[in-house]
N, C-alpha and C. Protein backbone atom coordinates (compact mmCIF):
# COMPACT_ATOMS: atom_id res chain seq x y z
N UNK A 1 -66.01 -2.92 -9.56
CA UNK A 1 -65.38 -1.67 -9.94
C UNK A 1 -64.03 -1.58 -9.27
N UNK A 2 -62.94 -0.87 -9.89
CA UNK A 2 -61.68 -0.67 -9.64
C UNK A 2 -61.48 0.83 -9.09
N UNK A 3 -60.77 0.49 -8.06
CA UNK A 3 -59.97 2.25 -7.54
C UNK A 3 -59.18 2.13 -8.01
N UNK A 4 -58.75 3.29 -9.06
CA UNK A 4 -57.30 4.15 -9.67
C UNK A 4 -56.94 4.69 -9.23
N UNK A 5 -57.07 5.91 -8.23
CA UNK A 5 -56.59 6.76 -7.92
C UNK A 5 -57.35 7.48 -6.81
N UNK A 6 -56.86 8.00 -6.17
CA UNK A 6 -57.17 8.68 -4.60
C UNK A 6 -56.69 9.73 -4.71
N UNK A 7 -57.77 10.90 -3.98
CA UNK A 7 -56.58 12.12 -3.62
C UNK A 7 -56.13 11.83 -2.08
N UNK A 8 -55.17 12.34 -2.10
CA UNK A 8 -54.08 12.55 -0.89
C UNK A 8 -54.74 13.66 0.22
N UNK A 9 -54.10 13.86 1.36
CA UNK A 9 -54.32 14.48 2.44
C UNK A 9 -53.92 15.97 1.98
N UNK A 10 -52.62 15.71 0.97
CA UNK A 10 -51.87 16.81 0.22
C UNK A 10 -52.94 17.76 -0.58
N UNK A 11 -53.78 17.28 -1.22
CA UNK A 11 -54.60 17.39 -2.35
C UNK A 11 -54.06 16.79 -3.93
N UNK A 12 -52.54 16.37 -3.91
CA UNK A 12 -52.29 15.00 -4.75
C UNK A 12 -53.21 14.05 -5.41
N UNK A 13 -52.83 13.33 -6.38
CA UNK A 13 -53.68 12.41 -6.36
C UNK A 13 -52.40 10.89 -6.36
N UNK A 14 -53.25 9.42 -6.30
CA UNK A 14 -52.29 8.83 -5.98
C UNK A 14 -52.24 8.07 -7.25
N UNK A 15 -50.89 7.42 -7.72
CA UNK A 15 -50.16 7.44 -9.32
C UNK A 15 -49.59 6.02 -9.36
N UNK A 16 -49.66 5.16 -8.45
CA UNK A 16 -49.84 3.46 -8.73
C UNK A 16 -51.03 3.17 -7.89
N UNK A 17 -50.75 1.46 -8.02
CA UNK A 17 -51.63 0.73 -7.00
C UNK A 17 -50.88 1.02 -5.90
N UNK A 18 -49.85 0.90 -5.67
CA UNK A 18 -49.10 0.95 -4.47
C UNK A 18 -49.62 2.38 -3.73
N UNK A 19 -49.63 3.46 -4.06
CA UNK A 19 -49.94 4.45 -3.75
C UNK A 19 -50.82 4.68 -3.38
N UNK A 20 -51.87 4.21 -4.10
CA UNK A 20 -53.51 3.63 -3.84
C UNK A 20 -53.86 3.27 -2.44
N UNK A 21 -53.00 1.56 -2.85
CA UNK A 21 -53.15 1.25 -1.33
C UNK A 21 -52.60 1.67 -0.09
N UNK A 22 -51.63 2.84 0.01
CA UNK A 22 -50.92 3.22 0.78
C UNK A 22 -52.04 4.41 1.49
N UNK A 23 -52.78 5.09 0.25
CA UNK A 23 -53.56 6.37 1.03
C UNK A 23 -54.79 5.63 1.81
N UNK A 24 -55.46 3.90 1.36
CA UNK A 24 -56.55 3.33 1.80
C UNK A 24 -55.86 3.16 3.71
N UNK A 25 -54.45 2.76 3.33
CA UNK A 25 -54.10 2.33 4.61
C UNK A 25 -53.56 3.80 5.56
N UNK A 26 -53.46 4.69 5.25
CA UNK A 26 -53.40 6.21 6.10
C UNK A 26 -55.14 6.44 6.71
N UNK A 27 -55.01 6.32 5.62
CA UNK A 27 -57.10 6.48 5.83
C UNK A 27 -57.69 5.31 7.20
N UNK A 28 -57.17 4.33 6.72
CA UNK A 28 -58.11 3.75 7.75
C UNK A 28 -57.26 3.73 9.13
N UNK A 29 -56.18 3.67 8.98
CA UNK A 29 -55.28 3.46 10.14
C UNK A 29 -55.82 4.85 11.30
N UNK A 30 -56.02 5.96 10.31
CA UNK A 30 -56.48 7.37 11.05
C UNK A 30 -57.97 7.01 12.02
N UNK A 31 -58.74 6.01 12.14
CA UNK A 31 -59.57 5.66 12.44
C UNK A 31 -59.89 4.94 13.40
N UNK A 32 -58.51 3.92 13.11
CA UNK A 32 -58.78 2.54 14.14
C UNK A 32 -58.79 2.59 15.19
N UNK A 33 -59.61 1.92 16.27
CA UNK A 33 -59.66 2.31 17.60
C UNK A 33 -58.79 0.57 18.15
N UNK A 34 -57.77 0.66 18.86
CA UNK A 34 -57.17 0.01 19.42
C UNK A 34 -57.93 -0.50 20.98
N UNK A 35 -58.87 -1.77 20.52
CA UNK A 35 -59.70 -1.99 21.58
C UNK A 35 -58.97 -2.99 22.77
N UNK A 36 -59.02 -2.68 23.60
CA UNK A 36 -58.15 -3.50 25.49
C UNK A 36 -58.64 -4.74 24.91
N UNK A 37 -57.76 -5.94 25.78
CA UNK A 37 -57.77 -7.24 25.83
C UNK A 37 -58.60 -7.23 26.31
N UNK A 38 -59.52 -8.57 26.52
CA UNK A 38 -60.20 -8.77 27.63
C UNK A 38 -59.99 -9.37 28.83
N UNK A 39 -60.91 -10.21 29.34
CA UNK A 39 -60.44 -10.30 31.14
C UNK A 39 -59.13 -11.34 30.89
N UNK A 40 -59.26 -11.86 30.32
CA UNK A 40 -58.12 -13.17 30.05
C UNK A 40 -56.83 -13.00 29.75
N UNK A 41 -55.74 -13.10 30.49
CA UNK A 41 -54.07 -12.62 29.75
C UNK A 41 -54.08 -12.48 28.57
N UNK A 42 -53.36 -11.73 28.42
CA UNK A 42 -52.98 -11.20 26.60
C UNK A 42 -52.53 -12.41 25.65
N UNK A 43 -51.43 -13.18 26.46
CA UNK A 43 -50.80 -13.98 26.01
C UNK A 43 -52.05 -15.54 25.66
N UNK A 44 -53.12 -15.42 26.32
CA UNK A 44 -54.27 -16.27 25.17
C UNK A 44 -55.14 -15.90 24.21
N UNK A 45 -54.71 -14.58 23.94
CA UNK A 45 -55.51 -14.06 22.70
C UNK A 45 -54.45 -14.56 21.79
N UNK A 46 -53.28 -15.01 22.00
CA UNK A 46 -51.95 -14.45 20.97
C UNK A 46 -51.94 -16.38 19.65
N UNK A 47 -52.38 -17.25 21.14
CA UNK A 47 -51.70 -18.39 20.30
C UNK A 47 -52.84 -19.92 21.31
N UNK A 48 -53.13 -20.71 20.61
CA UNK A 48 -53.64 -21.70 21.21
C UNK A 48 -52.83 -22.76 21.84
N UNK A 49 -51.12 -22.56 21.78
CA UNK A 49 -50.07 -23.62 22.30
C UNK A 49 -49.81 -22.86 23.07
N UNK A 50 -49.98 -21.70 23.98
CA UNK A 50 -48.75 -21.68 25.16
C UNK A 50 -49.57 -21.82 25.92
N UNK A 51 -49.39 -21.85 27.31
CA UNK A 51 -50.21 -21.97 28.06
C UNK A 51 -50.50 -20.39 29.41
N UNK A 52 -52.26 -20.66 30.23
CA UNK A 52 -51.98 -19.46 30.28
C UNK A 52 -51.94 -19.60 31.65
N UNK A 53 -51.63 -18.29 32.68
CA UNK A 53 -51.62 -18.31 34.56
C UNK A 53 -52.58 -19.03 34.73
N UNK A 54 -52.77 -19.34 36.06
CA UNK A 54 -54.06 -19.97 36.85
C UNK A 54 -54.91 -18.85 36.78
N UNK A 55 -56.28 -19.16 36.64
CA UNK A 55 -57.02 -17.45 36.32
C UNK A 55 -58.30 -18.34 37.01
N UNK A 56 -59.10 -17.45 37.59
CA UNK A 56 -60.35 -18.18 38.37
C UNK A 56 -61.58 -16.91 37.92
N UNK A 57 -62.43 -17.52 37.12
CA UNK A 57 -63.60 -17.48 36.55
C UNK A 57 -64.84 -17.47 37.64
N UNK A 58 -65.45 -16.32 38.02
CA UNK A 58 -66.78 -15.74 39.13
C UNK A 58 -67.61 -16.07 38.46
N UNK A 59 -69.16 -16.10 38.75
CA UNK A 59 -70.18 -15.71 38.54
C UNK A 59 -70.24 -13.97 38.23
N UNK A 60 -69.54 -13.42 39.23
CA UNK A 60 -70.05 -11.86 39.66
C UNK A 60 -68.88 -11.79 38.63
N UNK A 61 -67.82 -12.23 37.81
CA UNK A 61 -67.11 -11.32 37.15
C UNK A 61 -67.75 -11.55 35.94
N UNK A 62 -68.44 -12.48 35.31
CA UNK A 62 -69.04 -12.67 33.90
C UNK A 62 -70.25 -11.42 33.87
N UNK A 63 -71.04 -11.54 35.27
CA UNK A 63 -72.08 -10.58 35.19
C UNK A 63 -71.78 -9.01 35.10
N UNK A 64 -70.31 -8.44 36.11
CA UNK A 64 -70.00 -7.22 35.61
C UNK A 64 -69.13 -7.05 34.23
N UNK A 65 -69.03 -8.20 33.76
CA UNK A 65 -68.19 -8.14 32.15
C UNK A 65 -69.82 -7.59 31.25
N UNK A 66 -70.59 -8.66 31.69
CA UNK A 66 -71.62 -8.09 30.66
C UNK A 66 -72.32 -7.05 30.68
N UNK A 67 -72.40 -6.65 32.10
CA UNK A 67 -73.24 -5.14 32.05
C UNK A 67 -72.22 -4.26 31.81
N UNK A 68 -71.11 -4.57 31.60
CA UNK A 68 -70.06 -3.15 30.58
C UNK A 68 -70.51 -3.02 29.16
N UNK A 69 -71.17 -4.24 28.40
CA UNK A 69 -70.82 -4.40 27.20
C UNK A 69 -71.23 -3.27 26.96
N UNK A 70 -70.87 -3.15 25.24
CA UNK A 70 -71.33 -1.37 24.69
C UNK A 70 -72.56 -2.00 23.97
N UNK A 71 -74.02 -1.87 24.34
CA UNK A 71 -75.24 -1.67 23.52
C UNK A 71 -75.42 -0.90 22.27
N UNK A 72 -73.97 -0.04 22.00
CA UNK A 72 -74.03 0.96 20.72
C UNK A 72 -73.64 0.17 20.11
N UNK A 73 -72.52 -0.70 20.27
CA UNK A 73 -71.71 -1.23 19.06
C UNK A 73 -72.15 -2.48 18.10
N UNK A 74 -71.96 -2.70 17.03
CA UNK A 74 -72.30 -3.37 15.93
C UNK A 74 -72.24 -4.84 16.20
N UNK A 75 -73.32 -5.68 16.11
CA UNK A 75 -72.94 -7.12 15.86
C UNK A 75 -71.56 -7.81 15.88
N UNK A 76 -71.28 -8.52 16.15
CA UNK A 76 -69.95 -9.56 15.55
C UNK A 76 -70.40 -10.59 14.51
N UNK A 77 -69.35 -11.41 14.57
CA UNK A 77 -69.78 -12.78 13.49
C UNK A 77 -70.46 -13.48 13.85
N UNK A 78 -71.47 -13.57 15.17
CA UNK A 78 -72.00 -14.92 15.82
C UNK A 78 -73.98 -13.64 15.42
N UNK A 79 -73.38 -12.76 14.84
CA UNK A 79 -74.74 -11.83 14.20
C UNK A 79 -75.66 -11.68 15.95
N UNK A 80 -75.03 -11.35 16.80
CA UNK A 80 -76.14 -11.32 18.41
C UNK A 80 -75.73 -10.43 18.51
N UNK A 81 -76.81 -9.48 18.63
CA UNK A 81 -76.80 -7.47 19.26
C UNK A 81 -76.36 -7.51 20.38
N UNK A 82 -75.13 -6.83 20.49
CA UNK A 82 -74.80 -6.29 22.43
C UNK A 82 -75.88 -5.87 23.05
N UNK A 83 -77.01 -5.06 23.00
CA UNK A 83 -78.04 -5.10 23.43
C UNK A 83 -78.68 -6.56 24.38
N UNK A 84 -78.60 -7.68 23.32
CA UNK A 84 -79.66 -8.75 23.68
C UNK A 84 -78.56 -9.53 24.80
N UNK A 85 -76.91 -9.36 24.31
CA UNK A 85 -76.22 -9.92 25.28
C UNK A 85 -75.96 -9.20 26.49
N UNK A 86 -76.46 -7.78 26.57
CA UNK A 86 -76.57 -7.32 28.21
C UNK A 86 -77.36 -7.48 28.38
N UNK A 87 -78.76 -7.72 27.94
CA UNK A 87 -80.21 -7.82 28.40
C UNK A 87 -79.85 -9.33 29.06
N UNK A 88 -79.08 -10.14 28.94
CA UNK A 88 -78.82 -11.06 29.46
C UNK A 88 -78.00 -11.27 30.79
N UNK A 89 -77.36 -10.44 31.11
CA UNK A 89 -76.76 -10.05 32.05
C UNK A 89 -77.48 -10.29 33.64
N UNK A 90 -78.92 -10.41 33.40
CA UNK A 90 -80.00 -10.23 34.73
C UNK A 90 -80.18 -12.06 34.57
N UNK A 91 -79.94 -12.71 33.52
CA UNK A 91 -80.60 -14.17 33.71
C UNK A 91 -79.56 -14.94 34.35
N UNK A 92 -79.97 -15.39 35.30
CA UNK A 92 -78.53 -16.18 36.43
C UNK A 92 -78.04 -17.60 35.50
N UNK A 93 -79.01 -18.18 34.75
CA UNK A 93 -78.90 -19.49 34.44
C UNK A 93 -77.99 -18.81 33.11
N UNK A 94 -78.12 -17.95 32.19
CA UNK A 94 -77.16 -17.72 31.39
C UNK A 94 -75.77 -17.25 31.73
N UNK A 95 -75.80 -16.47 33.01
CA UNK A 95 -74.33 -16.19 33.19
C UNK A 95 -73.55 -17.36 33.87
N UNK A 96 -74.32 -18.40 33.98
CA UNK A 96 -73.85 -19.61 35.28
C UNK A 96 -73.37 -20.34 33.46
N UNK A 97 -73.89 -20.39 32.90
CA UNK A 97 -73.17 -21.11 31.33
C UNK A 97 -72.53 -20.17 30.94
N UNK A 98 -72.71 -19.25 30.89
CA UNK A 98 -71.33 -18.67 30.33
C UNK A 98 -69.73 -18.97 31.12
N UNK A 99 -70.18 -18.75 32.75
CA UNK A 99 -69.17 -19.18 33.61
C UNK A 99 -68.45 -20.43 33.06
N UNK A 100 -69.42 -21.34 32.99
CA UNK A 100 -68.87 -22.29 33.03
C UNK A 100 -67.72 -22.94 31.85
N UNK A 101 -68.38 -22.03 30.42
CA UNK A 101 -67.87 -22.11 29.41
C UNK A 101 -66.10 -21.58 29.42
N UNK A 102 -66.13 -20.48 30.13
CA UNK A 102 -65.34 -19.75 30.11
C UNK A 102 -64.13 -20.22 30.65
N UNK A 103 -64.91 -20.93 31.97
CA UNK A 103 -63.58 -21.73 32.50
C UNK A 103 -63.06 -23.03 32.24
N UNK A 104 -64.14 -23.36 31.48
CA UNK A 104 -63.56 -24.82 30.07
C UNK A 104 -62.34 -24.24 29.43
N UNK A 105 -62.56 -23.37 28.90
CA UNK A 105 -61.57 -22.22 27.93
C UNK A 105 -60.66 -22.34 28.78
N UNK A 106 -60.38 -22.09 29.61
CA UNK A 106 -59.25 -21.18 30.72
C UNK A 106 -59.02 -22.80 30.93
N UNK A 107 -59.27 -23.64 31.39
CA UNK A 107 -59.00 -25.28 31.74
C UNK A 107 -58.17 -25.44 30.92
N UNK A 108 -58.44 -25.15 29.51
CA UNK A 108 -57.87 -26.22 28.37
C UNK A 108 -57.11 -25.29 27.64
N UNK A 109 -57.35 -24.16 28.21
CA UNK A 109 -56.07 -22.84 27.65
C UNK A 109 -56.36 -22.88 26.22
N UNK A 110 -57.49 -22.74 25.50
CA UNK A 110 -57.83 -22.43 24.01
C UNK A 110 -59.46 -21.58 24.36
N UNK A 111 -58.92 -20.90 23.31
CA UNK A 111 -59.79 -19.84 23.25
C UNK A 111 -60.70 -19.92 21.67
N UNK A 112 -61.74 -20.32 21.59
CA UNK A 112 -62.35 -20.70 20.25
C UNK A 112 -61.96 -19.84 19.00
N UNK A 113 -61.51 -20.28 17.57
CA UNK A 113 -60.93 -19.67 16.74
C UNK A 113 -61.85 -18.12 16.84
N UNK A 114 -63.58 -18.71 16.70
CA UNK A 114 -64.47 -17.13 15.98
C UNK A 114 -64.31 -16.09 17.22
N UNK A 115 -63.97 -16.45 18.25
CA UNK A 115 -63.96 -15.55 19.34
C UNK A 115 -62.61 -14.65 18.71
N UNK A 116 -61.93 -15.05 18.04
CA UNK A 116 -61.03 -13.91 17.64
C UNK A 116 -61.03 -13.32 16.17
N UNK A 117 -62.20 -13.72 15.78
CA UNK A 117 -62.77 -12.80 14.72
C UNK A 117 -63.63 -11.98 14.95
N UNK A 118 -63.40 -10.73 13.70
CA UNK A 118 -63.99 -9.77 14.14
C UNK A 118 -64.66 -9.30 12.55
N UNK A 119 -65.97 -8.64 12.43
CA UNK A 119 -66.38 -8.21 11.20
C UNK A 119 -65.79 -6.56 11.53
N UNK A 120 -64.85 -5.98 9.85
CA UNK A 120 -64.48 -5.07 10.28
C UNK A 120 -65.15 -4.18 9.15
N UNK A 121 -65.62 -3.13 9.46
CA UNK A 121 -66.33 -2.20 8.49
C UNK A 121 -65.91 -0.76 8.08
């Protein structure tokens, strides 16, 4: 099925596609929550060629990363409930692989493509 037309904030309605897509993008933009980087410089979310500071990867910082996570929020693309990944938070042998993963990442200054995908709804 096709959208023709939208009403406006005005009570308008909207009179191309262009217009169309202009009220989809007011609409959602009114919504979006602008979520913080994570622990890692900004500048390795941005690009897999530059390189990033010396950054040193804890045990105790993976474990208070995960008991922040939000248990409300929705799946990602890897389909694992924030729930089951803080319930993980207490197992030493999973946060000692995650550590370790993390600072592979940070070693080799790439950050895996799906880690910067996001399912958006």
């Amino acid at each position: 099925s096709v959208v023709t037309t939208l009403d406006r904030a005005d009570g308008s309605c909207s009179e191309t596609d262009g217009d169309t897509a202009e009220c989809f993008s007011e609409a959602f933009s009114s919504v979006f929550v602008r979520e913080p980087f994570g622990p890692l410089p900004k500048d390795c979310y941005l690009t897999n060629d530059e390189t990033c500071d010396p950054i040193v990867i804890t045990e105790d910082d993976v474990y208070h990363q995960l008991c922040k996570v939000n248990i409300f929020k929705s799946m990602g693309p890897d389909d694992i409930h924030p729930k089951l990944i803080r319930s993980l938070a207490d197992n030493s042998h999973f946060v000692r692989s995650l550590t370790l993963l993390y600072r592979k990442c940070v070693e080799d200054c790439k950050i895996p493509s799906l880690w910067k995908t996001a399912n958006v709804i």
